[in-house]
C-alpha atoms as a PDB file:
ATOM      1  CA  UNK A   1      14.867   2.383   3.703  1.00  0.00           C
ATOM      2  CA  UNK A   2      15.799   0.147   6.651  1.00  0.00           C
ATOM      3  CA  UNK A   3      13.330   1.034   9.043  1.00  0.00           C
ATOM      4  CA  UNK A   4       9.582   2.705   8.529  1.00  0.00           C
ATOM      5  CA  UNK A   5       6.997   3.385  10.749  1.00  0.00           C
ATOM      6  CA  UNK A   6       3.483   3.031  10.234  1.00  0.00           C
ATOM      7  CA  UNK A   7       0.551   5.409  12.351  1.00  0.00           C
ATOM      8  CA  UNK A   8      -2.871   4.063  11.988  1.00  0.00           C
ATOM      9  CA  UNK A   9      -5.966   6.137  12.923  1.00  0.00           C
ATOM     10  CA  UNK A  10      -7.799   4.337  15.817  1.00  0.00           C
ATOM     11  CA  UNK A  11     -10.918   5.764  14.883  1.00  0.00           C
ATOM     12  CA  UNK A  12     -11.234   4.972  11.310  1.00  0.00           C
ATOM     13  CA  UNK A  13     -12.073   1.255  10.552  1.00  0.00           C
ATOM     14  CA  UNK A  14     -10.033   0.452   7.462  1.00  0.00           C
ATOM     15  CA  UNK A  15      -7.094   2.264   9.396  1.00  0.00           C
ATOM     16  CA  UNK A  16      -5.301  -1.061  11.298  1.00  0.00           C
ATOM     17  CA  UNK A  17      -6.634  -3.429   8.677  1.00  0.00           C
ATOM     18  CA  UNK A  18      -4.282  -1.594   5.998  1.00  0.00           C
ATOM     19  CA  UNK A  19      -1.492  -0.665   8.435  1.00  0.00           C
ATOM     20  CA  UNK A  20      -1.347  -4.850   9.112  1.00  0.00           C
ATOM     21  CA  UNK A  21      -1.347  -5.371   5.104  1.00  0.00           C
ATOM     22  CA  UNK A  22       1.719  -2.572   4.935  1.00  0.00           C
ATOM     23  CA  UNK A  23       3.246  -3.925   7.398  1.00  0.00           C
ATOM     24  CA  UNK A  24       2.995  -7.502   6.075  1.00  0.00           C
ATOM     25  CA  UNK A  25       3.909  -6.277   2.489  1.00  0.00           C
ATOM     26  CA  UNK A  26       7.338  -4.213   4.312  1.00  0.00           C
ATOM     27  CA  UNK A  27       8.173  -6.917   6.038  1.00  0.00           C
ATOM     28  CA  UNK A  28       8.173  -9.242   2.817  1.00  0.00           C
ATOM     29  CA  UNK A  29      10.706  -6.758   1.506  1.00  0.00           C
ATOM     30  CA  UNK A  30      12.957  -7.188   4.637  1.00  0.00           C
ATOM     31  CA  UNK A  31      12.378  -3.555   6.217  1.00  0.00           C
ATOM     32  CA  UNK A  32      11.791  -3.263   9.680  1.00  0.00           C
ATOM     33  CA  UNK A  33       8.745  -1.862  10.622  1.00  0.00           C
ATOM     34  CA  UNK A  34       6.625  -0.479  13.517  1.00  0.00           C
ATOM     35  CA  UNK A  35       3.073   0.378  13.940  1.00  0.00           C
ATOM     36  CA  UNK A  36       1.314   2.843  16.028  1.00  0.00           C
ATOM     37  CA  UNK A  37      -1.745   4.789  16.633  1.00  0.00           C
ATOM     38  CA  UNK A  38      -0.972   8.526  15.753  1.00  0.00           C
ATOM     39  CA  UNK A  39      -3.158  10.133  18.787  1.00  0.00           C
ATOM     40  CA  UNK A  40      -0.442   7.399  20.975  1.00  0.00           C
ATOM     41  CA  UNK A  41       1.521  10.576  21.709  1.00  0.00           C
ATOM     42  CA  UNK A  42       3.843   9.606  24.431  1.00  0.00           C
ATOM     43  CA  UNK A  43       4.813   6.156  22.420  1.00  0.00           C
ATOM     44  CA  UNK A  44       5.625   8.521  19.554  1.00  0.00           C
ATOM     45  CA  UNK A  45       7.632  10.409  21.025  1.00  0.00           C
ATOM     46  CA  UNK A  46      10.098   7.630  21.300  1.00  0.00           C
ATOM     47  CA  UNK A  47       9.279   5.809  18.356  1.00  0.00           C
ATOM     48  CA  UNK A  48       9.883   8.346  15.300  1.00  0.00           C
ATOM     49  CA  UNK A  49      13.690   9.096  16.095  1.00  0.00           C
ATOM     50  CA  UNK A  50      16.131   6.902  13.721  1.00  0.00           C
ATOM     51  CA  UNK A  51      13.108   6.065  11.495  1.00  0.00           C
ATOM     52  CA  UNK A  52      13.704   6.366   7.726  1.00  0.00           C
ATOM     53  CA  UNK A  53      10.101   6.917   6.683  1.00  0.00           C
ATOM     54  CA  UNK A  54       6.545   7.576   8.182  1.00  0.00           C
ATOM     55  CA  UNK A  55       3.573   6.101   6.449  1.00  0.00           C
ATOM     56  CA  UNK A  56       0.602   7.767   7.848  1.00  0.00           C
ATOM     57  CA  UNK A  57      -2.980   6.274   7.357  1.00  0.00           C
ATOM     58  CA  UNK A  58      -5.926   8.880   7.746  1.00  0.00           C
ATOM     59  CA  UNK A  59      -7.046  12.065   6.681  1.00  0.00           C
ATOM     60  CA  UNK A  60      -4.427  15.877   6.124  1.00  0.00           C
ATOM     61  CA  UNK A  61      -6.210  15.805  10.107  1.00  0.00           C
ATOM     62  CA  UNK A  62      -3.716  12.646  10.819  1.00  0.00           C
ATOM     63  CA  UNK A  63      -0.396  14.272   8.635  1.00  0.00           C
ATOM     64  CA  UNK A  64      -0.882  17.523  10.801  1.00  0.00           C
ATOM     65  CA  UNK A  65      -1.010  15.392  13.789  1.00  0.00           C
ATOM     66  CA  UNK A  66       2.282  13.155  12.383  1.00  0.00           C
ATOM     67  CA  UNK A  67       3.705  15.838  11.235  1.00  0.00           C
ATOM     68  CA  UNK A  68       4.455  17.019  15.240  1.00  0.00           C
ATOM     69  CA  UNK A  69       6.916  14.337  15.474  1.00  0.00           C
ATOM     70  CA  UNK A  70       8.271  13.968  11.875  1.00  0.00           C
ATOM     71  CA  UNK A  71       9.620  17.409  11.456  1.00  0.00           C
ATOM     72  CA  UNK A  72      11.340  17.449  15.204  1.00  0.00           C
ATOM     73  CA  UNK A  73      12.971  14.220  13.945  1.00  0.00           C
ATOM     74  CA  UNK A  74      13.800  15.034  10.289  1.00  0.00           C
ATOM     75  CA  UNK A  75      11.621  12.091   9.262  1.00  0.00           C
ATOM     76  CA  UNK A  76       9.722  12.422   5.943  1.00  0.00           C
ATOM     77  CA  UNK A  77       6.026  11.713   5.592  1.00  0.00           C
ATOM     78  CA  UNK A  78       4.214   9.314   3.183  1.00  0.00           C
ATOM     79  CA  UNK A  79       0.650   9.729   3.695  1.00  0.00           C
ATOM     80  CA  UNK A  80      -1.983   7.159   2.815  1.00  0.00           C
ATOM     81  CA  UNK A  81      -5.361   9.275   2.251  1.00  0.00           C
ATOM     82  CA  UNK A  82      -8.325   7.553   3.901  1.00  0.00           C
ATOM     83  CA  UNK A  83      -9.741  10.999   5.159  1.00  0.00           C
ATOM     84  CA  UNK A  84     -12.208  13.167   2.907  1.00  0.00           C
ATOM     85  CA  UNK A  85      -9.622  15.646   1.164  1.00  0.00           C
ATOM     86  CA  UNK A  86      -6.696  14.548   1.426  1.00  0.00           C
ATOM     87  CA  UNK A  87      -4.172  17.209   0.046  1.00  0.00           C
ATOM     88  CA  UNK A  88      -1.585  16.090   1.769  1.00  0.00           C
ATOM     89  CA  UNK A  89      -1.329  12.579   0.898  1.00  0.00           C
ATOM     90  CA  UNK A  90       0.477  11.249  -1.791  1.00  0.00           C
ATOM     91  CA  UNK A  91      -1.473   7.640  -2.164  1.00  0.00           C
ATOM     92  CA  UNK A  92      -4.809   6.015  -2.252  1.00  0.00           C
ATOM     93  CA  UNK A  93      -5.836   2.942  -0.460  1.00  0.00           C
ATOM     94  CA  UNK A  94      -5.909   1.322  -4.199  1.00  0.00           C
ATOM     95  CA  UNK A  95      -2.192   2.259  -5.301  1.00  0.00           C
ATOM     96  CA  UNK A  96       0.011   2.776  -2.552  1.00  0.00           C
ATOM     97  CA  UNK A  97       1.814  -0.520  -3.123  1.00  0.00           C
ATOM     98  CA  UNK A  98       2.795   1.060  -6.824  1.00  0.00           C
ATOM     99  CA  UNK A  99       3.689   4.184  -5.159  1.00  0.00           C
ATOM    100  CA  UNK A 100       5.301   3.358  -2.084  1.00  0.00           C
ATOM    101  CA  UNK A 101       7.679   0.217  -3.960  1.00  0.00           C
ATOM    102  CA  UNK A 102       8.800   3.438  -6.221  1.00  0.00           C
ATOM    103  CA  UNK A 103      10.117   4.883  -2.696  1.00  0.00           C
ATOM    104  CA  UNK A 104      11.643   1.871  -1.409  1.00  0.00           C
ATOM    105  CA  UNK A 105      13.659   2.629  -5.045  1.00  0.00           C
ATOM    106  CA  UNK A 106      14.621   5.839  -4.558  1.00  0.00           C
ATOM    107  CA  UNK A 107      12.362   6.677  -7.535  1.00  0.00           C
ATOM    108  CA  UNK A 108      10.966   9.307  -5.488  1.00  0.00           C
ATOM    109  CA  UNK A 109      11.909  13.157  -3.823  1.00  0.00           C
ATOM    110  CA  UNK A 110      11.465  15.075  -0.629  1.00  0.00           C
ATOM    111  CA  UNK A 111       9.132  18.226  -0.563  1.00  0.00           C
ATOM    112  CA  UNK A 112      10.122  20.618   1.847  1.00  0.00           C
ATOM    113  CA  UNK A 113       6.933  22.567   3.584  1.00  0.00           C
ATOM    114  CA  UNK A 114       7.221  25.811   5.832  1.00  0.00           C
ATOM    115  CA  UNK A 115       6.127  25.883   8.902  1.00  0.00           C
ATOM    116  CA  UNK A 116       5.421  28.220  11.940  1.00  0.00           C
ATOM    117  CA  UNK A 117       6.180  28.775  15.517  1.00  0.00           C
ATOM    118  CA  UNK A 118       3.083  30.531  17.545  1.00  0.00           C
ATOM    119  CA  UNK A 119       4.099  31.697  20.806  1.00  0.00           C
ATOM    120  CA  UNK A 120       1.752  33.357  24.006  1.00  0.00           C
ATOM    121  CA  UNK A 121       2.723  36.654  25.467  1.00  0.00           C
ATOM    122  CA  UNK A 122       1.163  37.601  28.825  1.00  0.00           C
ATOM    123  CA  UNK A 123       2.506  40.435  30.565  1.00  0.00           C
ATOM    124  CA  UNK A 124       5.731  40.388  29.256  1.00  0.00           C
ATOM    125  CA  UNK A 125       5.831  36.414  29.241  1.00  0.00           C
ATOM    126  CA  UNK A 126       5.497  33.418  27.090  1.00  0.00           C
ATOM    127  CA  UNK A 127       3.073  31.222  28.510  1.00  0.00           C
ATOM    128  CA  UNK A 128       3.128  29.058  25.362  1.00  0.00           C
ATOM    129  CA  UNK A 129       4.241  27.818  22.018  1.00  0.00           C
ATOM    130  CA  UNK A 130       2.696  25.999  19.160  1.00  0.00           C
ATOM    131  CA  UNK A 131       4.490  24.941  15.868  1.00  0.00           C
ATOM    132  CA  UNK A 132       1.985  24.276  13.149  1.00  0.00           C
ATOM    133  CA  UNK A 133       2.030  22.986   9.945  1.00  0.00           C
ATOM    134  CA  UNK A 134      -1.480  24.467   8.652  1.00  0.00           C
ATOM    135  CA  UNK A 135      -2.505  27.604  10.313  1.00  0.00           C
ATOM    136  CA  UNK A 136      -2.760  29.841  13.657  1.00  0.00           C
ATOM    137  CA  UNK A 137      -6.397  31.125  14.024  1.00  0.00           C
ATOM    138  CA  UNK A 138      -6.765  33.455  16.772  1.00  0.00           C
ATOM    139  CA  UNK A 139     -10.769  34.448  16.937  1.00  0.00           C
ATOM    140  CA  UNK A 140     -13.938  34.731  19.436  1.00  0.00           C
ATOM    141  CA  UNK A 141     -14.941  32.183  21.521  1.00  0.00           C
ATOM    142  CA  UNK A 142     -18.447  30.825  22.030  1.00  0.00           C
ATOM    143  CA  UNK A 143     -20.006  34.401  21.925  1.00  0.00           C
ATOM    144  CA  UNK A 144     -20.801  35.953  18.631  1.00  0.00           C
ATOM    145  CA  UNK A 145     -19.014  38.851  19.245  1.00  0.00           C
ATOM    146  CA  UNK A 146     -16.149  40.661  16.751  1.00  0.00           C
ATOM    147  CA  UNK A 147     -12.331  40.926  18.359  1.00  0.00           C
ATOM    148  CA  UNK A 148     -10.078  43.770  17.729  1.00  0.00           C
ATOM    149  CA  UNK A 149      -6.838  43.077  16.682  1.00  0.00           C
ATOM    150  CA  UNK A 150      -2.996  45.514  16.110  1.00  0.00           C
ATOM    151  CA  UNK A 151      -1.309  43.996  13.689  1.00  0.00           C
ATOM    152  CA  UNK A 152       2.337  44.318  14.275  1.00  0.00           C
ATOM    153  CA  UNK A 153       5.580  43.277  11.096  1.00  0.00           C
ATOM    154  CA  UNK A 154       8.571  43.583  12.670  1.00  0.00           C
ATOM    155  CA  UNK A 155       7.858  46.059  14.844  1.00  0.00           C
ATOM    156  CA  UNK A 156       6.258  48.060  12.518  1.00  0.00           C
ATOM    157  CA  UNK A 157       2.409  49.214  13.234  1.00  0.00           C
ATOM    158  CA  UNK A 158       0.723  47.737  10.043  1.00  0.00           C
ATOM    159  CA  UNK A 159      -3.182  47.815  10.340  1.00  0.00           C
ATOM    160  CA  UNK A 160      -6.082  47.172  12.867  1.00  0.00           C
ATOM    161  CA  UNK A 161      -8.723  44.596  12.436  1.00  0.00           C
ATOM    162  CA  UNK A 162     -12.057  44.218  13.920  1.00  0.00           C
ATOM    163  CA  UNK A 163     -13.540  40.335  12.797  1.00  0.00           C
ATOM    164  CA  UNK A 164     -14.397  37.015  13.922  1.00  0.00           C
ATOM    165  CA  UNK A 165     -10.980  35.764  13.795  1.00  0.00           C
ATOM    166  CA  UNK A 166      -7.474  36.654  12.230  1.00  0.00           C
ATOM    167  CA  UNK A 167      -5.566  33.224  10.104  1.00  0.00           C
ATOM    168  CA  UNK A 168      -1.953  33.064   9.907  1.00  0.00           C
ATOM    169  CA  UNK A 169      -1.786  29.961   6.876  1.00  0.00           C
ATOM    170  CA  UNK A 170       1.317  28.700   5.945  1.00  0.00           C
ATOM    171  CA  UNK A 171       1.319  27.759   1.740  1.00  0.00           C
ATOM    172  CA  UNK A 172      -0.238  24.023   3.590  1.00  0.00           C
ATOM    173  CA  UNK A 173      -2.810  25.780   5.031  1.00  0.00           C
ATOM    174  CA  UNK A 174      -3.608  28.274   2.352  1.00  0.00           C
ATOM    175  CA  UNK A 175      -5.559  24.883   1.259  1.00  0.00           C
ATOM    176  CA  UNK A 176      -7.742  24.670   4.438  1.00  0.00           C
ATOM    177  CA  UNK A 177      -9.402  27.480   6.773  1.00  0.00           C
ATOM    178  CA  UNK A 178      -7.950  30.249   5.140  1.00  0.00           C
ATOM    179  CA  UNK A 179      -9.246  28.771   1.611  1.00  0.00           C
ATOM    180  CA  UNK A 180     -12.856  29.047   2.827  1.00  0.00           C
ATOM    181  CA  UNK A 181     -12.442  32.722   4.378  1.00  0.00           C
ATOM    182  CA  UNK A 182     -11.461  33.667   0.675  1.00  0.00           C
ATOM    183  CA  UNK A 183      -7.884  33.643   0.993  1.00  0.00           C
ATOM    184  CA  UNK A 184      -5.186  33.166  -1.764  1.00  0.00           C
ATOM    185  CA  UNK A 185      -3.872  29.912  -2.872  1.00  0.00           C
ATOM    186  CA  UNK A 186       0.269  29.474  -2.602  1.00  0.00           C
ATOM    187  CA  UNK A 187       1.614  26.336  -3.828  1.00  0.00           C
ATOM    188  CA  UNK A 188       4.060  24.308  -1.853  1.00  0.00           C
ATOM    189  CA  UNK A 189       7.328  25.480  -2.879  1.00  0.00           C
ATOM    190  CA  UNK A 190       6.583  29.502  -1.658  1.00  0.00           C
ATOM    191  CA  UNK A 191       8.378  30.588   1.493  1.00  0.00           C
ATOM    192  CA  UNK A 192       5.403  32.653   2.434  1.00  0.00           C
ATOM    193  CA  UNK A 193       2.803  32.628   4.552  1.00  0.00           C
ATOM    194  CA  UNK A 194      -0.455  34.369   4.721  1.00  0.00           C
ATOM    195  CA  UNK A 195      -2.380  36.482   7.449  1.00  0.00           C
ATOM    196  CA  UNK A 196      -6.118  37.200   6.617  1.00  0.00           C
ATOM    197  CA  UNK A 197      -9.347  38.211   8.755  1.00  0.00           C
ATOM    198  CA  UNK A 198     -12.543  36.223   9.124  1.00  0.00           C
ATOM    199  CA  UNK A 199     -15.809  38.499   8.697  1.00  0.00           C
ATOM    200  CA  UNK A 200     -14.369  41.731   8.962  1.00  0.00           C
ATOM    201  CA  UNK A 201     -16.195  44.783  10.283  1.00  0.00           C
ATOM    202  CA  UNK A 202     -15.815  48.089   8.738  1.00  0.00           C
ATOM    203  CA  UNK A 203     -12.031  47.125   8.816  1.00  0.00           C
ATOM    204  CA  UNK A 204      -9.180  46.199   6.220  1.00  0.00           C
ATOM    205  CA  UNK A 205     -10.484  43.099   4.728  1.00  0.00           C
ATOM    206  CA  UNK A 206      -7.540  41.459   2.390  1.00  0.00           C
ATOM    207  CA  UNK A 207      -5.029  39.157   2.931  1.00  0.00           C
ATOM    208  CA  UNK A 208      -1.765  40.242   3.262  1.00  0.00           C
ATOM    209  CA  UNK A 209       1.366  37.939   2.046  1.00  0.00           C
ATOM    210  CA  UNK A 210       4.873  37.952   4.346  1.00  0.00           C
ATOM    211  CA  UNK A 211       8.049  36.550   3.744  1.00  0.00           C
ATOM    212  CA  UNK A 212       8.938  33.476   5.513  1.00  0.00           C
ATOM    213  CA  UNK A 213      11.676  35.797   7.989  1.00  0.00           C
ATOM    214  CA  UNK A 214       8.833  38.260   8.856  1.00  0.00           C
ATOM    215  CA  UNK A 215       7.976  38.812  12.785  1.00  0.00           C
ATOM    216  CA  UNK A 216       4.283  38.755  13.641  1.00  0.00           C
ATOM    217  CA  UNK A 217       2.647  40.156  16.682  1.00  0.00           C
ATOM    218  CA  UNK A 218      -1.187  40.213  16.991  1.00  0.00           C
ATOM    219  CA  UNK A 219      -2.208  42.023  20.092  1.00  0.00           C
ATOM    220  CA  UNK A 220      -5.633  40.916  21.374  1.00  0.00           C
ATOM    221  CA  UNK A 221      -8.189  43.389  22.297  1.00  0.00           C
ATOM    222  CA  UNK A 222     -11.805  42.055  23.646  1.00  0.00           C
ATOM    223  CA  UNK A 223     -13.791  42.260  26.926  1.00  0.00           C
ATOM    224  CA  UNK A 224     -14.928  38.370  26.321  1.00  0.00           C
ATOM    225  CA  UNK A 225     -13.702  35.072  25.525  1.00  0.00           C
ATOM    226  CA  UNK A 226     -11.126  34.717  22.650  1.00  0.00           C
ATOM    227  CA  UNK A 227      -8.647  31.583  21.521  1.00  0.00           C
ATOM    228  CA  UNK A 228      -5.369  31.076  19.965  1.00  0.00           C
ATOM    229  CA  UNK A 229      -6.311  27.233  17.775  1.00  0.00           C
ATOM    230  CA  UNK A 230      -2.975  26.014  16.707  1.00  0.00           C
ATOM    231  CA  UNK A 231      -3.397  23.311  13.364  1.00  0.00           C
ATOM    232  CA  UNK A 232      -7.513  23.142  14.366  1.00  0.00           C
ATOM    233  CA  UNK A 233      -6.532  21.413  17.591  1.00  0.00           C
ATOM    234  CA  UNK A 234      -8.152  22.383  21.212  1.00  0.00           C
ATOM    235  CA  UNK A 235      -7.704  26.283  21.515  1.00  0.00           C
ATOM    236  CA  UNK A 236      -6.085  28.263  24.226  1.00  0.00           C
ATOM    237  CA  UNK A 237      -8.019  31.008  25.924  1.00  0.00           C
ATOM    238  CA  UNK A 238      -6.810  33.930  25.885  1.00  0.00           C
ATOM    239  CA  UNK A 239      -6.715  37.529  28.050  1.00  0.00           C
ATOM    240  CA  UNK A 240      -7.488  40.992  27.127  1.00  0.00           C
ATOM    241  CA  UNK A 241      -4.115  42.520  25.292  1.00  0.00           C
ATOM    242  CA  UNK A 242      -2.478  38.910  25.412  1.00  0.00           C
ATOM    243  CA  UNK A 243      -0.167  39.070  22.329  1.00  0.00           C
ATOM    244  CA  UNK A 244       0.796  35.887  19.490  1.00  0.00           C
ATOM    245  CA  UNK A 245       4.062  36.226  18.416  1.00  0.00           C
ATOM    246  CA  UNK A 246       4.221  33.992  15.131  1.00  0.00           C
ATOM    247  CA  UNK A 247       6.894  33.218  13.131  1.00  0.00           C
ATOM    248  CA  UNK A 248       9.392  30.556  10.889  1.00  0.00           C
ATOM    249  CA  UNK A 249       9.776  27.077  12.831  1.00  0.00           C
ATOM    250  CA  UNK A 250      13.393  26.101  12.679  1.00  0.00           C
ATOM    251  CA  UNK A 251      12.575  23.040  11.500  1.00  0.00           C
ATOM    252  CA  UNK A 252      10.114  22.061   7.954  1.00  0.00           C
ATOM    253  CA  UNK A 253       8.231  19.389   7.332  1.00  0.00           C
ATOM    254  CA  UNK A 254       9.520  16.800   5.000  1.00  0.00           C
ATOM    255  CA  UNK A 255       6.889  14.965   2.262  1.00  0.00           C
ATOM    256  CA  UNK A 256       7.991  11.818   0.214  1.00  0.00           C
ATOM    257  CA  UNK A 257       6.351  12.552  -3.190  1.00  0.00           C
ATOM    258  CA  UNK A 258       6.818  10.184  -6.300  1.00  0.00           C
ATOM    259  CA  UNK A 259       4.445  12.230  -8.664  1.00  0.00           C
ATOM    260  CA  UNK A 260       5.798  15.067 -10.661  1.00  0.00           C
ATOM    261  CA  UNK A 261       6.276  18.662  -9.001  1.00  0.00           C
ATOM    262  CA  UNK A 262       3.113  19.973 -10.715  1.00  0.00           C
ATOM    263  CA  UNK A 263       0.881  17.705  -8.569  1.00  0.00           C
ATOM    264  CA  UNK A 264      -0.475  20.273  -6.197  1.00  0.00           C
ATOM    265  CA  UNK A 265      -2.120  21.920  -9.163  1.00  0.00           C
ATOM    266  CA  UNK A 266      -3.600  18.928 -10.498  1.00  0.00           C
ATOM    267  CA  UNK A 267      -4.690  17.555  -7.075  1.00  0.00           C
ATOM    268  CA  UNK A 268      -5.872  20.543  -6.181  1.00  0.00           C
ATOM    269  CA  UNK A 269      -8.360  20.952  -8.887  1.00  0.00           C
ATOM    270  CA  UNK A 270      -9.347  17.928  -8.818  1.00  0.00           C
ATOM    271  CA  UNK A 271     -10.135  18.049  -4.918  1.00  0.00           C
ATOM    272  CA  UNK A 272     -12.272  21.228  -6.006  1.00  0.00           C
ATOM    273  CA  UNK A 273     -14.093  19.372  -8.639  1.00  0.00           C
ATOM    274  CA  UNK A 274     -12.390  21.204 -11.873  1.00  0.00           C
ATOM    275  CA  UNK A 275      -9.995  18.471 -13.214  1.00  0.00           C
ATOM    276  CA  UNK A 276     -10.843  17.750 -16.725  1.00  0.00           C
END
């Protein structure tokens, strides 16, 4: 490792505090370093290139944000968990000197995560595209009123929805929204991804598992406000038969781990409280 960023969350008050002591504790260990906050998005943008590492300090909200920039760059992620969850992260503010010296080793491996490219269509033109790590929700706006949805596979006519809101989870997000709407859980290492409705109406009501080369289209049907809300960031409104094309992002997202492969099970039950 010659050269590893650190992203501090400015709104979190242990964040710059730690990222200084990291920093310090790098520097000791003659690796260049630099330090930024992640929501700094234009500095990023010229900061991640030809980095080795990224030690992010936050919540999974700060590695979904990082992640924008790692995956573009081929940069892997070592996540610091200062957040509530914290799925994503592979340390705790108590042992991430054990954890991350085991890195600067090599005594550690990459985990490779799926993600997904969300795209507009208006009229027979993208208008815009997302690439998330977590999820694509596509629901009702501020009225409580259902959306009907077509649900098109590769072309293919597959079902029609009427419901709050449709999620399209990648295995990282199977952990989040998609969790609490009753979805299934898919560990890491699945190229899958998941599309299930939110408080369905006298409509199909299970969640349906693709294969990570499968096409989605979701044509919108509604006579009031709906949004496309790529990785629980600001949504886009959307128009009457606007349609979200979703599918594999060239690029994955890259995770330094240093605990054993079977990690997401125990974290993961231990996150919801069943650990032994």
């Amino acid at each position: 490792m010659n050269r590893i960023g650190i992203l501090h969350h400015p709104k979190v008050a242990d964040s710059q505090p730690l990222a200084a002591e990291i920093d310090d504790w790098l520097t000791q260990r003659q690796v260049a370093t630099w330090q930024s906050s992640s929501y700094d998005e234009e500095r990023l943008d010229g900061l991640v290139g030809g980095t080795d590492l990224l030690v992010v300090l936050g919540g999974d909200g700060s590695l979904l944000r990082a992640a924008r920039y790692a995956s573009v760059c081929d940069v892997p992620i070592f996540g610091i968990n200062l957040g509530r969850v914290g799925f994503l992260s592979e340390a705790q503010p108590d042992d991430w000197p054990e954890k991350l010296s085991k890195v600067l080793i090599g005594d550690c491996w990459i985990e490779n995560r799926l993600r997904l490219q969300a795209r507009i269509q208006r009229n027979g033109r993208i208008i815009h595209t997302f690439s998330v790590l977590n999820d694509v929700v596509v629901g009702r706006g501020r009225q409580a009123r259902v959306v009907r949805f077509q649900l098109h596979v590769d072309d293919d006519l597959i079902t029609h929805y009427t419901a709050d809101a449709l999620i399209v989870a990648t295995p990282t997000g199977s952990t989040a929204y998609s969790m609490a709407a009753g979805g299934p859980l898919l560990p890491p290492q699945l190229p899958n991804f998941v599309v299930l409705p939110v408080a369905p109406h006298l409509t199909f009501d299970r969640a349906i598992i693709f294969h990570e080369q499968a096409e989605i289209a979701i044509t919108v049907h509604m006579d009031h406000q709906a949004y496309l809300t790529p990785d629980g960031t600001d949504g886009i409104l959307l128009e009457n038969e606007d349609i979200v094309l979703v599918t594999k992002a060239e690029k994955e997202c890259q995770f330094m781990r240093v605990e054993s492969s079977g990690y997401f099970y125990r974290r993961l039950m231990g996150r919801l409280g069943y650990s032994r």
